[in-house]
PDB file of N, CA and C in Angstrom:
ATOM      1  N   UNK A   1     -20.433 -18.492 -16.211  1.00  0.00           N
ATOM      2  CA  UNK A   1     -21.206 -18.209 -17.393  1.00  0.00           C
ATOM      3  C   UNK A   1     -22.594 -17.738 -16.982  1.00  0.00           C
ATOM      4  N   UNK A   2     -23.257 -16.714 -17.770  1.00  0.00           N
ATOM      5  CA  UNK A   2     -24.512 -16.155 -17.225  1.00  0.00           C
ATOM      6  C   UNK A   2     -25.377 -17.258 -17.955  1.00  0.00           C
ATOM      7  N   UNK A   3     -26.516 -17.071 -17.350  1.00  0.00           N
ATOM      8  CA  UNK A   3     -27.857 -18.076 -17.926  1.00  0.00           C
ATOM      9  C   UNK A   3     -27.860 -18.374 -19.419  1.00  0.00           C
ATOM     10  N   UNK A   4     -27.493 -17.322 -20.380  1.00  0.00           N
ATOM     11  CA  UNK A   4     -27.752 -17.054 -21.557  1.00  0.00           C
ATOM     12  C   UNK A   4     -25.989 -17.984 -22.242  1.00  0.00           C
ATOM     13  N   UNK A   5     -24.816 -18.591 -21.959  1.00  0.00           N
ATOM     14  CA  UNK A   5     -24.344 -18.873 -21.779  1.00  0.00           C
ATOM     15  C   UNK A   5     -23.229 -18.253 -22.207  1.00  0.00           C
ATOM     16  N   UNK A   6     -23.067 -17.248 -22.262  1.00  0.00           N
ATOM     17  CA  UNK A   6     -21.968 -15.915 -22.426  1.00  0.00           C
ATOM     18  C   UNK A   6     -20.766 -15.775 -20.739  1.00  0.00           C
ATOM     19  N   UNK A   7     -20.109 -15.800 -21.548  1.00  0.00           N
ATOM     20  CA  UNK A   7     -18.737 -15.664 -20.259  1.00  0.00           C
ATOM     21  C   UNK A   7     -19.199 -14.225 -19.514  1.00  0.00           C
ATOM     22  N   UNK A   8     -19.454 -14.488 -18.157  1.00  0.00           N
ATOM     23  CA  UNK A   8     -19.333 -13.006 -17.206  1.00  0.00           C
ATOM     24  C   UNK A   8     -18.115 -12.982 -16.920  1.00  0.00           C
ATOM     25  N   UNK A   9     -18.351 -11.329 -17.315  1.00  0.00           N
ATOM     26  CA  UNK A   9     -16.636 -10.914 -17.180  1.00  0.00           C
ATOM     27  C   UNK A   9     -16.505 -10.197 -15.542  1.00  0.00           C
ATOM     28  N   UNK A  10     -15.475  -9.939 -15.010  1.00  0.00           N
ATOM     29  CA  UNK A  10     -15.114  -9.625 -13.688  1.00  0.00           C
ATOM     30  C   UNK A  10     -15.282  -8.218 -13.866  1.00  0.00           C
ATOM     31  N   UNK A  11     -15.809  -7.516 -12.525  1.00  0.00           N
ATOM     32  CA  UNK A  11     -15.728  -5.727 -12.550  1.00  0.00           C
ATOM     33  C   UNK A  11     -14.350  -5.674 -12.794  1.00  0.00           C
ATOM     34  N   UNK A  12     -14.019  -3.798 -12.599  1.00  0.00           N
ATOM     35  CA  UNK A  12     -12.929  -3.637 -13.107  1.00  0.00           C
ATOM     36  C   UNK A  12     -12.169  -3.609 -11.571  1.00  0.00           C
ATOM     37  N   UNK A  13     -11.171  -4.350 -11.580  1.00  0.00           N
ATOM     38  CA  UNK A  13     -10.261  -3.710 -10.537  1.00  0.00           C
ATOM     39  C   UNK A  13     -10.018  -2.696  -9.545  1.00  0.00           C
ATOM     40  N   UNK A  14      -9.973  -3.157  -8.395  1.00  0.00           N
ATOM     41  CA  UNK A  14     -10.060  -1.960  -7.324  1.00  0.00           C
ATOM     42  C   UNK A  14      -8.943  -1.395  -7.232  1.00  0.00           C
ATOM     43  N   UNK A  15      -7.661  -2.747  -7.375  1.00  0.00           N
ATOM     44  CA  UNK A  15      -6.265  -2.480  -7.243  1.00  0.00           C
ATOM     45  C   UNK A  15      -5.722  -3.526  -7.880  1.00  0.00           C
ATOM     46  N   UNK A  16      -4.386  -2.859  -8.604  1.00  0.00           N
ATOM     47  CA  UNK A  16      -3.366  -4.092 -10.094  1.00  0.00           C
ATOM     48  C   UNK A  16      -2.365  -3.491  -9.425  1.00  0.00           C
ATOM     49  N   UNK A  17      -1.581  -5.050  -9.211  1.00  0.00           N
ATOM     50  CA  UNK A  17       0.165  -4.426  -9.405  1.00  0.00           C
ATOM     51  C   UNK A  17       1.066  -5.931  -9.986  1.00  0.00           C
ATOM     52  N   UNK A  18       1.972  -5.550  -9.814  1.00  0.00           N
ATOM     53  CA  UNK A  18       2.606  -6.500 -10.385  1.00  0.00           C
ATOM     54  C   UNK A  18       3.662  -7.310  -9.111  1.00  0.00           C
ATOM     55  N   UNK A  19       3.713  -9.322  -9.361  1.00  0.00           N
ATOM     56  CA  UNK A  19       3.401  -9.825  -8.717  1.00  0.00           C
ATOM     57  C   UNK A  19       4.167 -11.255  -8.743  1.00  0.00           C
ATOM     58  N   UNK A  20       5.340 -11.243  -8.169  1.00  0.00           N
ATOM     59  CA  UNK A  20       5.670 -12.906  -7.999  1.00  0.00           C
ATOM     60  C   UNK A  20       5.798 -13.554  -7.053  1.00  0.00           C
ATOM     61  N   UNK A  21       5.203 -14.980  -7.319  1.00  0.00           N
ATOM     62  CA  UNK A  21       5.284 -16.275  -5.944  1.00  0.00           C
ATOM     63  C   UNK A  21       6.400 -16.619  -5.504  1.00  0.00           C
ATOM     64  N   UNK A  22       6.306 -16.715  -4.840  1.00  0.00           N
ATOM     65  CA  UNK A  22       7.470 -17.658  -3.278  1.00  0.00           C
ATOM     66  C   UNK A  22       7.722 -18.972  -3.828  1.00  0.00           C
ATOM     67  N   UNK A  23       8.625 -18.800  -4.679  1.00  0.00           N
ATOM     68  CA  UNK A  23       9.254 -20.761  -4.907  1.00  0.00           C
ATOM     69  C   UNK A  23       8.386 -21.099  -6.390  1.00  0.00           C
ATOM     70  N   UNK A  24       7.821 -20.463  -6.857  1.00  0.00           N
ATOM     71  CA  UNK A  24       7.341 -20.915  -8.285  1.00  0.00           C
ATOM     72  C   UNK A  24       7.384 -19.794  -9.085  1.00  0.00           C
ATOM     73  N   UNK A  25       7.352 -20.622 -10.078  1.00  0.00           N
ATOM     74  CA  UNK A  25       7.746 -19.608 -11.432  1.00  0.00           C
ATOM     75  C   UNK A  25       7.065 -18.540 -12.013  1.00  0.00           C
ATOM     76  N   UNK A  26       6.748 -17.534 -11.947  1.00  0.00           N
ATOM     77  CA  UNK A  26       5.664 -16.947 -12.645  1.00  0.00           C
ATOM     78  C   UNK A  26       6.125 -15.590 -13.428  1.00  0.00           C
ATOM     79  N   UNK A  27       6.079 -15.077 -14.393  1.00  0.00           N
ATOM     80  CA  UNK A  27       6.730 -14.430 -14.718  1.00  0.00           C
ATOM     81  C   UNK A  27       5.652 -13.175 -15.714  1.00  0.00           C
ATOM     82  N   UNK A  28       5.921 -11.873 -15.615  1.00  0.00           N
ATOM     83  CA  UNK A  28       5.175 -10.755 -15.928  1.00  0.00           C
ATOM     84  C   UNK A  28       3.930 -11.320 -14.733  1.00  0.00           C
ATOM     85  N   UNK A  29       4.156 -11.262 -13.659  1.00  0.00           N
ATOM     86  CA  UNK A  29       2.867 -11.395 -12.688  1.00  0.00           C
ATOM     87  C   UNK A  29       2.135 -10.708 -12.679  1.00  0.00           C
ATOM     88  N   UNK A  30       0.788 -10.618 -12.471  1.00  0.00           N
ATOM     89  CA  UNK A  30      -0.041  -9.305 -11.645  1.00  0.00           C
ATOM     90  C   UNK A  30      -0.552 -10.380 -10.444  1.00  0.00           C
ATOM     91  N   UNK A  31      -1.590  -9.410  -9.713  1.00  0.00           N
ATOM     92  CA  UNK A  31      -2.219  -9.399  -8.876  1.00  0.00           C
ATOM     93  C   UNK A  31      -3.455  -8.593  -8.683  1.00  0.00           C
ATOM     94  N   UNK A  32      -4.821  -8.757  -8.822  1.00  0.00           N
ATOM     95  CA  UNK A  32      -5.202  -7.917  -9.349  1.00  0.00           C
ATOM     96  C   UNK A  32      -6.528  -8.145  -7.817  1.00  0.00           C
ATOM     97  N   UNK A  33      -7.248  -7.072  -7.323  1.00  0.00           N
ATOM     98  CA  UNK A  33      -8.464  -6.983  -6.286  1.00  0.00           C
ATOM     99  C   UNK A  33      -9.833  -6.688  -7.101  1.00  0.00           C
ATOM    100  N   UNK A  34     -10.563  -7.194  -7.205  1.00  0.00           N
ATOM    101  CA  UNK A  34     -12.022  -6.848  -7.549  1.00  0.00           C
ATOM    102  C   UNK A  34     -12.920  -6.922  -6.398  1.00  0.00           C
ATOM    103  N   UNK A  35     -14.219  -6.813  -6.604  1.00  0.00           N
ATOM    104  CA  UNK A  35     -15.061  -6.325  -5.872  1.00  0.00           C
ATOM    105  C   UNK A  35     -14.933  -8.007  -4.947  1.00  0.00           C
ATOM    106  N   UNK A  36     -15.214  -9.060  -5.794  1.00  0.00           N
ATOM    107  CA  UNK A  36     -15.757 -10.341  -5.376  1.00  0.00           C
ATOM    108  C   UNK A  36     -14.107 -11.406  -5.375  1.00  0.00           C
ATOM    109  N   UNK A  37     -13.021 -11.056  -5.823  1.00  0.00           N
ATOM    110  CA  UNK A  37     -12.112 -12.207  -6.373  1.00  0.00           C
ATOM    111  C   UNK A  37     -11.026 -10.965  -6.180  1.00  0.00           C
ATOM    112  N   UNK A  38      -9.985 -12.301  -6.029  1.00  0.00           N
ATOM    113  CA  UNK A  38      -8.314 -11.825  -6.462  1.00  0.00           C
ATOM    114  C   UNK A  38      -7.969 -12.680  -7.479  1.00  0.00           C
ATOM    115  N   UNK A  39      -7.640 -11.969  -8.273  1.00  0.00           N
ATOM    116  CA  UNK A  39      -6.841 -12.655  -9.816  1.00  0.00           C
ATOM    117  C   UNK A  39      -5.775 -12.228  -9.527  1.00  0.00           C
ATOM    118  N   UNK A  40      -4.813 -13.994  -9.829  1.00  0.00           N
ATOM    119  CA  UNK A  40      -3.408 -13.657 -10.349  1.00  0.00           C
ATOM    120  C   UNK A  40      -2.822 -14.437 -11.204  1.00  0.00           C
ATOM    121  N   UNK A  41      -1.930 -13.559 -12.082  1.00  0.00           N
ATOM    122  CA  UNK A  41      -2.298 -13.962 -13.779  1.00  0.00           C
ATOM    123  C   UNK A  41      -1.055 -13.902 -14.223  1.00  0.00           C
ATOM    124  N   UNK A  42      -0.129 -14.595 -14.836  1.00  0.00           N
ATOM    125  CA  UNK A  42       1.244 -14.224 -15.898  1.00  0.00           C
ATOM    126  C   UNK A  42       1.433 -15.554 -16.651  1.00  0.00           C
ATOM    127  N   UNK A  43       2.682 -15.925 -16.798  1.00  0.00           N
ATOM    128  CA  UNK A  43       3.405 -16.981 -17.232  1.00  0.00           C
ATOM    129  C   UNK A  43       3.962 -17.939 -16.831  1.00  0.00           C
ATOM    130  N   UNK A  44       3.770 -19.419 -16.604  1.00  0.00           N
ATOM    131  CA  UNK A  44       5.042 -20.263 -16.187  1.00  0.00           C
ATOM    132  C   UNK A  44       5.350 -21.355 -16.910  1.00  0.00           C
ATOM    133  N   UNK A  45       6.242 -22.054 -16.850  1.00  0.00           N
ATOM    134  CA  UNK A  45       7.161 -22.665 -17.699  1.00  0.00           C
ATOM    135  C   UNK A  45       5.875 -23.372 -19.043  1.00  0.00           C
ATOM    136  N   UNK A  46       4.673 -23.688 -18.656  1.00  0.00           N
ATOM    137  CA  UNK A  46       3.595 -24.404 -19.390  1.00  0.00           C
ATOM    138  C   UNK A  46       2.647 -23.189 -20.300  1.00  0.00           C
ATOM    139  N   UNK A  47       2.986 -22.194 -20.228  1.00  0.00           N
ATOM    140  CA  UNK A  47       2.141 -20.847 -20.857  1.00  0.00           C
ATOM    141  C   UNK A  47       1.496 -20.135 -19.646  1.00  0.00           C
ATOM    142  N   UNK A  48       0.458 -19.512 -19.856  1.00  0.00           N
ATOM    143  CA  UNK A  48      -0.006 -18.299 -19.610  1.00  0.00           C
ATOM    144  C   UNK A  48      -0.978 -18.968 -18.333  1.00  0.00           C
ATOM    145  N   UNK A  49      -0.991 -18.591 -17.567  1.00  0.00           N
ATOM    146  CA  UNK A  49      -1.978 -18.668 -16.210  1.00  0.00           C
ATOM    147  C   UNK A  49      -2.608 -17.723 -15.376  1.00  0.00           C
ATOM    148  N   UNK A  50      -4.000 -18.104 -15.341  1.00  0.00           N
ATOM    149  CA  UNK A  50      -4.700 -17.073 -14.564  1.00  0.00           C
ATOM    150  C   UNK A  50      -5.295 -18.470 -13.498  1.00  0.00           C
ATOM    151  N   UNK A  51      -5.383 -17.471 -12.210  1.00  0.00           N
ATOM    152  CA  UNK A  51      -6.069 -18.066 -11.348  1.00  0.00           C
ATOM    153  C   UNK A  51      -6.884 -17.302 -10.172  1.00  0.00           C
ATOM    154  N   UNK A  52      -8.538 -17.573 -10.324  1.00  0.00           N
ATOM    155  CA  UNK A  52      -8.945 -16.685  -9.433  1.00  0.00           C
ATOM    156  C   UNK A  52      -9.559 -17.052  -7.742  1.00  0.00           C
ATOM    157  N   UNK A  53      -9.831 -16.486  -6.819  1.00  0.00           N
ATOM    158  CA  UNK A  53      -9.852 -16.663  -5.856  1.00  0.00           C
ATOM    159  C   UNK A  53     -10.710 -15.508  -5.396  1.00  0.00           C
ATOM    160  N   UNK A  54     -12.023 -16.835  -4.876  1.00  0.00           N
ATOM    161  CA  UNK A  54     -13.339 -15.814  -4.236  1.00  0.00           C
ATOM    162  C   UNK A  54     -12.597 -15.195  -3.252  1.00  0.00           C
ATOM    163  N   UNK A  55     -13.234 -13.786  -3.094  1.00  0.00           N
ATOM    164  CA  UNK A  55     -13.151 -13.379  -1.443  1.00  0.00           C
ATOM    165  C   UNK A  55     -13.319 -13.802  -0.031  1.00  0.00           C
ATOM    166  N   UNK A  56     -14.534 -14.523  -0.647  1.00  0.00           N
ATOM    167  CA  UNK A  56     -15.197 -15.312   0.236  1.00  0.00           C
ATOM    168  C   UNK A  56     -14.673 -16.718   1.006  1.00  0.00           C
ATOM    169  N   UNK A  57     -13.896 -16.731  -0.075  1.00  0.00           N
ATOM    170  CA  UNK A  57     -13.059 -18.376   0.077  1.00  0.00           C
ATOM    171  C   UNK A  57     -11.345 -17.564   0.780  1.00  0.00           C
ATOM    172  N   UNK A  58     -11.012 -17.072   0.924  1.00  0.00           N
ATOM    173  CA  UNK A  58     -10.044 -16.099   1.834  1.00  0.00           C
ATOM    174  C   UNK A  58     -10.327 -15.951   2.921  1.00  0.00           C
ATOM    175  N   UNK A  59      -9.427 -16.853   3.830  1.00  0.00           N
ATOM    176  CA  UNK A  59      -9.805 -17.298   4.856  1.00  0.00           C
ATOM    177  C   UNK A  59      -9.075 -15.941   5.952  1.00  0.00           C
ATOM    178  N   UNK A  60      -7.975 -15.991   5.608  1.00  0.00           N
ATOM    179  CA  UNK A  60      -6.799 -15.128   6.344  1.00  0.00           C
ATOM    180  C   UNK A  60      -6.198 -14.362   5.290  1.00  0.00           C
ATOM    181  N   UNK A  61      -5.391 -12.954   5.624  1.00  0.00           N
ATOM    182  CA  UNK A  61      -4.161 -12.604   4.501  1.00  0.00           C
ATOM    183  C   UNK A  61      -3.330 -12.197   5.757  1.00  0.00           C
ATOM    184  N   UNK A  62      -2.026 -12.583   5.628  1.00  0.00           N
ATOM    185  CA  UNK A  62      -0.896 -12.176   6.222  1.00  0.00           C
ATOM    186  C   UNK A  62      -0.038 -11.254   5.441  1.00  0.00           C
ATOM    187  N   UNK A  63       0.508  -9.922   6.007  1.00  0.00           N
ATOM    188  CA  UNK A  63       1.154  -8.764   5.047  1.00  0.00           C
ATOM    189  C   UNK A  63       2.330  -8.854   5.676  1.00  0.00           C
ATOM    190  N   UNK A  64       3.115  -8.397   5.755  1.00  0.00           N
ATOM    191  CA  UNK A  64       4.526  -7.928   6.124  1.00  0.00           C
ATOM    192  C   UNK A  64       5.270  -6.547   5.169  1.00  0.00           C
ATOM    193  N   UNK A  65       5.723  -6.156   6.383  1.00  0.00           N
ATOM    194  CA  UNK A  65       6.282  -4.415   5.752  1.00  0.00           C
ATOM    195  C   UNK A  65       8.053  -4.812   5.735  1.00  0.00           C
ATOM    196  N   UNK A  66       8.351  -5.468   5.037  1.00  0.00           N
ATOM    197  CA  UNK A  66       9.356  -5.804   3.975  1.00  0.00           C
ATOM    198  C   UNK A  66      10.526  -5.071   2.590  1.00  0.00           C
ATOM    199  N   UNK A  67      11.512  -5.105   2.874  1.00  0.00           N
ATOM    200  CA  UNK A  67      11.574  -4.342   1.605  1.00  0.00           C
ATOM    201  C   UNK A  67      12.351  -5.425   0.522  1.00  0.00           C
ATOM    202  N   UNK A  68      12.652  -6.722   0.835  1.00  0.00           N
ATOM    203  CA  UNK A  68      13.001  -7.951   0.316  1.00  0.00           C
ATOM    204  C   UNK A  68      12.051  -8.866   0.210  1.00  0.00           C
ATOM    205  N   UNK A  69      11.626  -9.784  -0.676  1.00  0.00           N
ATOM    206  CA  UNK A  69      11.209 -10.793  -0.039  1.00  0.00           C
ATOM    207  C   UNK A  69       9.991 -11.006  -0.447  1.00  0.00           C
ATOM    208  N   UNK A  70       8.966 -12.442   0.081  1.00  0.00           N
ATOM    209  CA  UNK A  70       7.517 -12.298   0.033  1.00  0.00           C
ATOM    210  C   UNK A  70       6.901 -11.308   0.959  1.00  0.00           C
ATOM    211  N   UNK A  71       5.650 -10.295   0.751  1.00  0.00           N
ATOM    212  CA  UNK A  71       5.226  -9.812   1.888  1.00  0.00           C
ATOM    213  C   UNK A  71       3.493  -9.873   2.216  1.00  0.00           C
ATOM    214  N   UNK A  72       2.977 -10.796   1.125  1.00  0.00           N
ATOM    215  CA  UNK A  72       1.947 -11.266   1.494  1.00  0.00           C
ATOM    216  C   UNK A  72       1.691 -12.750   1.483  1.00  0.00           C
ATOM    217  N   UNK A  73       0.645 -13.430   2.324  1.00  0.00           N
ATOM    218  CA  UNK A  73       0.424 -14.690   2.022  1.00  0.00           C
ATOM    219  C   UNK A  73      -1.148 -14.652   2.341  1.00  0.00           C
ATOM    220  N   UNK A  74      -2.229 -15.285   1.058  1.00  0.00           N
ATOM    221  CA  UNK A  74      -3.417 -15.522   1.096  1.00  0.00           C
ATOM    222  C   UNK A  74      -3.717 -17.258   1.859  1.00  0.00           C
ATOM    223  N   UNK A  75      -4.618 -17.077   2.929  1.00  0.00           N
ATOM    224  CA  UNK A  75      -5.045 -18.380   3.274  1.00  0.00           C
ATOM    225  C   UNK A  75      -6.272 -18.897   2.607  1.00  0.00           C
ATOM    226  N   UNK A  76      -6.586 -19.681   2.293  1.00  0.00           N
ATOM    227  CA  UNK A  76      -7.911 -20.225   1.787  1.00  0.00           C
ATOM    228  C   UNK A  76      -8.583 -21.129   2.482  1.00  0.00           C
ATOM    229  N   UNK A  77     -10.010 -20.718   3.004  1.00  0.00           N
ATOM    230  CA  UNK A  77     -10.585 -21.452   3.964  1.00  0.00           C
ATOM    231  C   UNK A  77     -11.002 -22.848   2.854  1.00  0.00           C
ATOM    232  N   UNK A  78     -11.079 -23.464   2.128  1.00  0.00           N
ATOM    233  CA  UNK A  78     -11.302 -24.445   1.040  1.00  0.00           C
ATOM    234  C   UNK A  78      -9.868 -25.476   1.530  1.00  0.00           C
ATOM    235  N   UNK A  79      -8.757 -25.332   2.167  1.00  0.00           N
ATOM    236  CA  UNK A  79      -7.622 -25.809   2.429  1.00  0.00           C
ATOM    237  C   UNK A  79      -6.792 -26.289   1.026  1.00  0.00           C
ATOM    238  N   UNK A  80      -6.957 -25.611   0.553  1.00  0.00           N
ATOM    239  CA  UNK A  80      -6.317 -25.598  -1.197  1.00  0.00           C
ATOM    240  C   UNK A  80      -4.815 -24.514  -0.818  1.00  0.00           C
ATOM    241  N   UNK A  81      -3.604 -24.920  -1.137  1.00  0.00           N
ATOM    242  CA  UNK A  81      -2.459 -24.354  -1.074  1.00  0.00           C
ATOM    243  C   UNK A  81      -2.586 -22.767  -0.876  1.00  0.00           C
ATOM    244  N   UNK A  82      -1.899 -21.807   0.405  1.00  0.00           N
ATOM    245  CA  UNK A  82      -1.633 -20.818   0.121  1.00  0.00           C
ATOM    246  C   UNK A  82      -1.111 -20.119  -0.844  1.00  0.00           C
ATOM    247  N   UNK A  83      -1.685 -18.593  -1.305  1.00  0.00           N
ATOM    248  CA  UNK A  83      -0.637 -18.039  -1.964  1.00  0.00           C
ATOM    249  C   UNK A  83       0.146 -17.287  -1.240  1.00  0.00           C
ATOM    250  N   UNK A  84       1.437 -17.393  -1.740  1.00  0.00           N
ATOM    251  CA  UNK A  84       2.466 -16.705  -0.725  1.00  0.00           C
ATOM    252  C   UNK A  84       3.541 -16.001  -1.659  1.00  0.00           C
ATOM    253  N   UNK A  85       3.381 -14.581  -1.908  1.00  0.00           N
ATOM    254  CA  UNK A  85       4.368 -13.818  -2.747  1.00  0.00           C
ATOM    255  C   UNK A  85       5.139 -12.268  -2.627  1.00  0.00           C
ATOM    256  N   UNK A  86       5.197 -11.734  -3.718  1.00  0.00           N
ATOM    257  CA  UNK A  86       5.241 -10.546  -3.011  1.00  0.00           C
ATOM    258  C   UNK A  86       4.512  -9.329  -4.055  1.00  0.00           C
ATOM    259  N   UNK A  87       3.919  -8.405  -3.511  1.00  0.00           N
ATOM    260  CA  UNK A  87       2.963  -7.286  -4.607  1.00  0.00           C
ATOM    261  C   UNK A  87       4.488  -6.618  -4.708  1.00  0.00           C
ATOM    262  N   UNK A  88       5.174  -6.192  -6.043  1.00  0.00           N
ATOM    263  CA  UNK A  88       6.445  -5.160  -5.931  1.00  0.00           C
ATOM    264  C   UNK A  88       5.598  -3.349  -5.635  1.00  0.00           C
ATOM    265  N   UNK A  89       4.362  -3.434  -5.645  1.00  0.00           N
ATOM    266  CA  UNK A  89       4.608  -1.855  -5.553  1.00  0.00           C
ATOM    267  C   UNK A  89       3.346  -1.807  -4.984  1.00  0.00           C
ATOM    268  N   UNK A  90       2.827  -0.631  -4.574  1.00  0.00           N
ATOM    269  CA  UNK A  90       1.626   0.040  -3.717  1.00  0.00           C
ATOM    270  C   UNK A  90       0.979  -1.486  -2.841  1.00  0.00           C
ATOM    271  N   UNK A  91       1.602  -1.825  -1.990  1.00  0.00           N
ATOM    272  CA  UNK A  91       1.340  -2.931  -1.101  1.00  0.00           C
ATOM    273  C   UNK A  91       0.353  -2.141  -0.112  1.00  0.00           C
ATOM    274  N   UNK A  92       0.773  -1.402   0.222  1.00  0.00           N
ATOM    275  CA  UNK A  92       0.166  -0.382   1.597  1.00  0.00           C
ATOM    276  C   UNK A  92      -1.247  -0.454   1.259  1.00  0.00           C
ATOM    277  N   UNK A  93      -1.520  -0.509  -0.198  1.00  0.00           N
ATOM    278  CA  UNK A  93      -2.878  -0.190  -0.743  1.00  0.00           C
ATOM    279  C   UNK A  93      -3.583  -1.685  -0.283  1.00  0.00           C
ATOM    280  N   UNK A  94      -3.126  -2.277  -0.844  1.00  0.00           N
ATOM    281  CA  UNK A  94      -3.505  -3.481  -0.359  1.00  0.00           C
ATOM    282  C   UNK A  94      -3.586  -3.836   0.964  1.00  0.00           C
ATOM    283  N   UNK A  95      -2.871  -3.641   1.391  1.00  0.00           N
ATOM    284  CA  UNK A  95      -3.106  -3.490   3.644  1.00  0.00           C
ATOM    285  C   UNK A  95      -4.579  -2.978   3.484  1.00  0.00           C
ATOM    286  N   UNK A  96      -4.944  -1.501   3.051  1.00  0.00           N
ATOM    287  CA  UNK A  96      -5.675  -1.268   3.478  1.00  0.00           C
ATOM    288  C   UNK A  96      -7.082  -1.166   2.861  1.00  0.00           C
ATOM    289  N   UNK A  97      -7.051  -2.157   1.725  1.00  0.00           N
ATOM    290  CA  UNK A  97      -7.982  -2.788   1.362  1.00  0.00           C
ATOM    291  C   UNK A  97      -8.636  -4.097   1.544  1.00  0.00           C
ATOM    292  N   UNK A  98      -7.598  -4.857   2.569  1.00  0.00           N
ATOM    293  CA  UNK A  98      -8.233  -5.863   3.417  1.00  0.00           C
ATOM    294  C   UNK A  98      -8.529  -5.554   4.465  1.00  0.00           C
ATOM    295  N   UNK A  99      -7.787  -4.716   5.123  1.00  0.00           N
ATOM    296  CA  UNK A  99      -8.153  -4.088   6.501  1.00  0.00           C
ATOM    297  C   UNK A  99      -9.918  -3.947   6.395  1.00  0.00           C
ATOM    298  N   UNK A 100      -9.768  -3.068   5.623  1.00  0.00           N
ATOM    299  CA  UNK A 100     -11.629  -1.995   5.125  1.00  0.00           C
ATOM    300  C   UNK A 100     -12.778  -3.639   5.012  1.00  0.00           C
ATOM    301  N   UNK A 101     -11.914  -4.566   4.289  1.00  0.00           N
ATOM    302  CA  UNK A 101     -12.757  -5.602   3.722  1.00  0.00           C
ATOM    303  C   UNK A 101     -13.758  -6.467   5.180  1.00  0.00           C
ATOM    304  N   UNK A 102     -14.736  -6.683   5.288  1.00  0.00           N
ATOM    305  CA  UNK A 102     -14.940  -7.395   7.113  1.00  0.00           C
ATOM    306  C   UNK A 102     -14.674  -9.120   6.315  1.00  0.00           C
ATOM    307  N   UNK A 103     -14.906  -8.753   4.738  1.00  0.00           N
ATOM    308  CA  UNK A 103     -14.867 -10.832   4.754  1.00  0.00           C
ATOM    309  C   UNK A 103     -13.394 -10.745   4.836  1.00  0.00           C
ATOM    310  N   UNK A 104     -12.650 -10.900   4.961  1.00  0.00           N
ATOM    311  CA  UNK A 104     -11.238 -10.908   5.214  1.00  0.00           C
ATOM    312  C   UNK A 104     -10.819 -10.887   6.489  1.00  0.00           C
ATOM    313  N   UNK A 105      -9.511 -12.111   7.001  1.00  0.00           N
ATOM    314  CA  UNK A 105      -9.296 -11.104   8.430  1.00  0.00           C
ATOM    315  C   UNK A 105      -7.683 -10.930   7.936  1.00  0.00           C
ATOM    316  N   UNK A 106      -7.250  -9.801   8.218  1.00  0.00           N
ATOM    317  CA  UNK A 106      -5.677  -9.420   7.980  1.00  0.00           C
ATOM    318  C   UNK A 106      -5.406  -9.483   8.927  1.00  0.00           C
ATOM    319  N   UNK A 107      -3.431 -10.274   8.956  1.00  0.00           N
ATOM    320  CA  UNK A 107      -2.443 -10.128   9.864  1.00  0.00           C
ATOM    321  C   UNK A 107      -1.489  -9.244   9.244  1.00  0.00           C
ATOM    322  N   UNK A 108      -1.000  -8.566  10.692  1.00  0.00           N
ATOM    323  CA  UNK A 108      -0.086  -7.455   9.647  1.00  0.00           C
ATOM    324  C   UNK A 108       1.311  -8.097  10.667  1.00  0.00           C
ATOM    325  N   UNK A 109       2.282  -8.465  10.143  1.00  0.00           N
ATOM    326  CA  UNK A 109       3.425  -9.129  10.724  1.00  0.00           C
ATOM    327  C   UNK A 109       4.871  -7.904  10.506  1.00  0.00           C
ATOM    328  N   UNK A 110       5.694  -7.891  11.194  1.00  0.00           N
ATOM    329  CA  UNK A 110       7.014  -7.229  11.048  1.00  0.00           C
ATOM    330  C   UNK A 110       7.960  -8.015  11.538  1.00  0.00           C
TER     331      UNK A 110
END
């Protein structure tokens, strides 16, 4: 909330795709990159969920070039549960928007 006590809203997206977890439910996923945070946002069995995640607090990302499967997993230096899922489309983009990122360190796995 800014000083004035109005909700700050997030820039717009660097990169959106759509997005499900490894072993939990989530359903109409995204995944979304902003300047400062990764939002990821849909449905599970309790309603609608968003959850965001500083950059800063991204400790590691592990990718994998996959055509099944999970092919990313976010570490969080906070030791709060990985996310571990898979982006279904323009992943590559994402490689190389952590790559570019220096707060980030990417593993790229095969």
């Amino acid at each position: 909330m800014s000083e004035s006590g109005e909700p700050v809203l997030s820039s717009s997206p660097v990169l959106s795709s759509s997005f499900t977890l490894e072993g939990r439910t989530l359903w109409f996923g995204t995944i979304e990159l902003h300047q400062e945070e990764v939002v990821i946002s849909g449905w599970t069995w309790t309603g609608p969920v968003t959850e965001r995640i500083d950059i800063e607090e991204i400790k590691k990302v592990e990718k994998w070039t996959v055509t099944l499967g999970p092919n990313i997993r976010l570490y969080r230096a906070n030791g709060k549960r990985p996310v571990f899922g898979r982006i279904h489309k323009e992943a590559k983009f994402w490689e190389l928007a952590f790559e570019k990122d220096d707060r980030v360190d990417l593993t790229l796995r095969h």
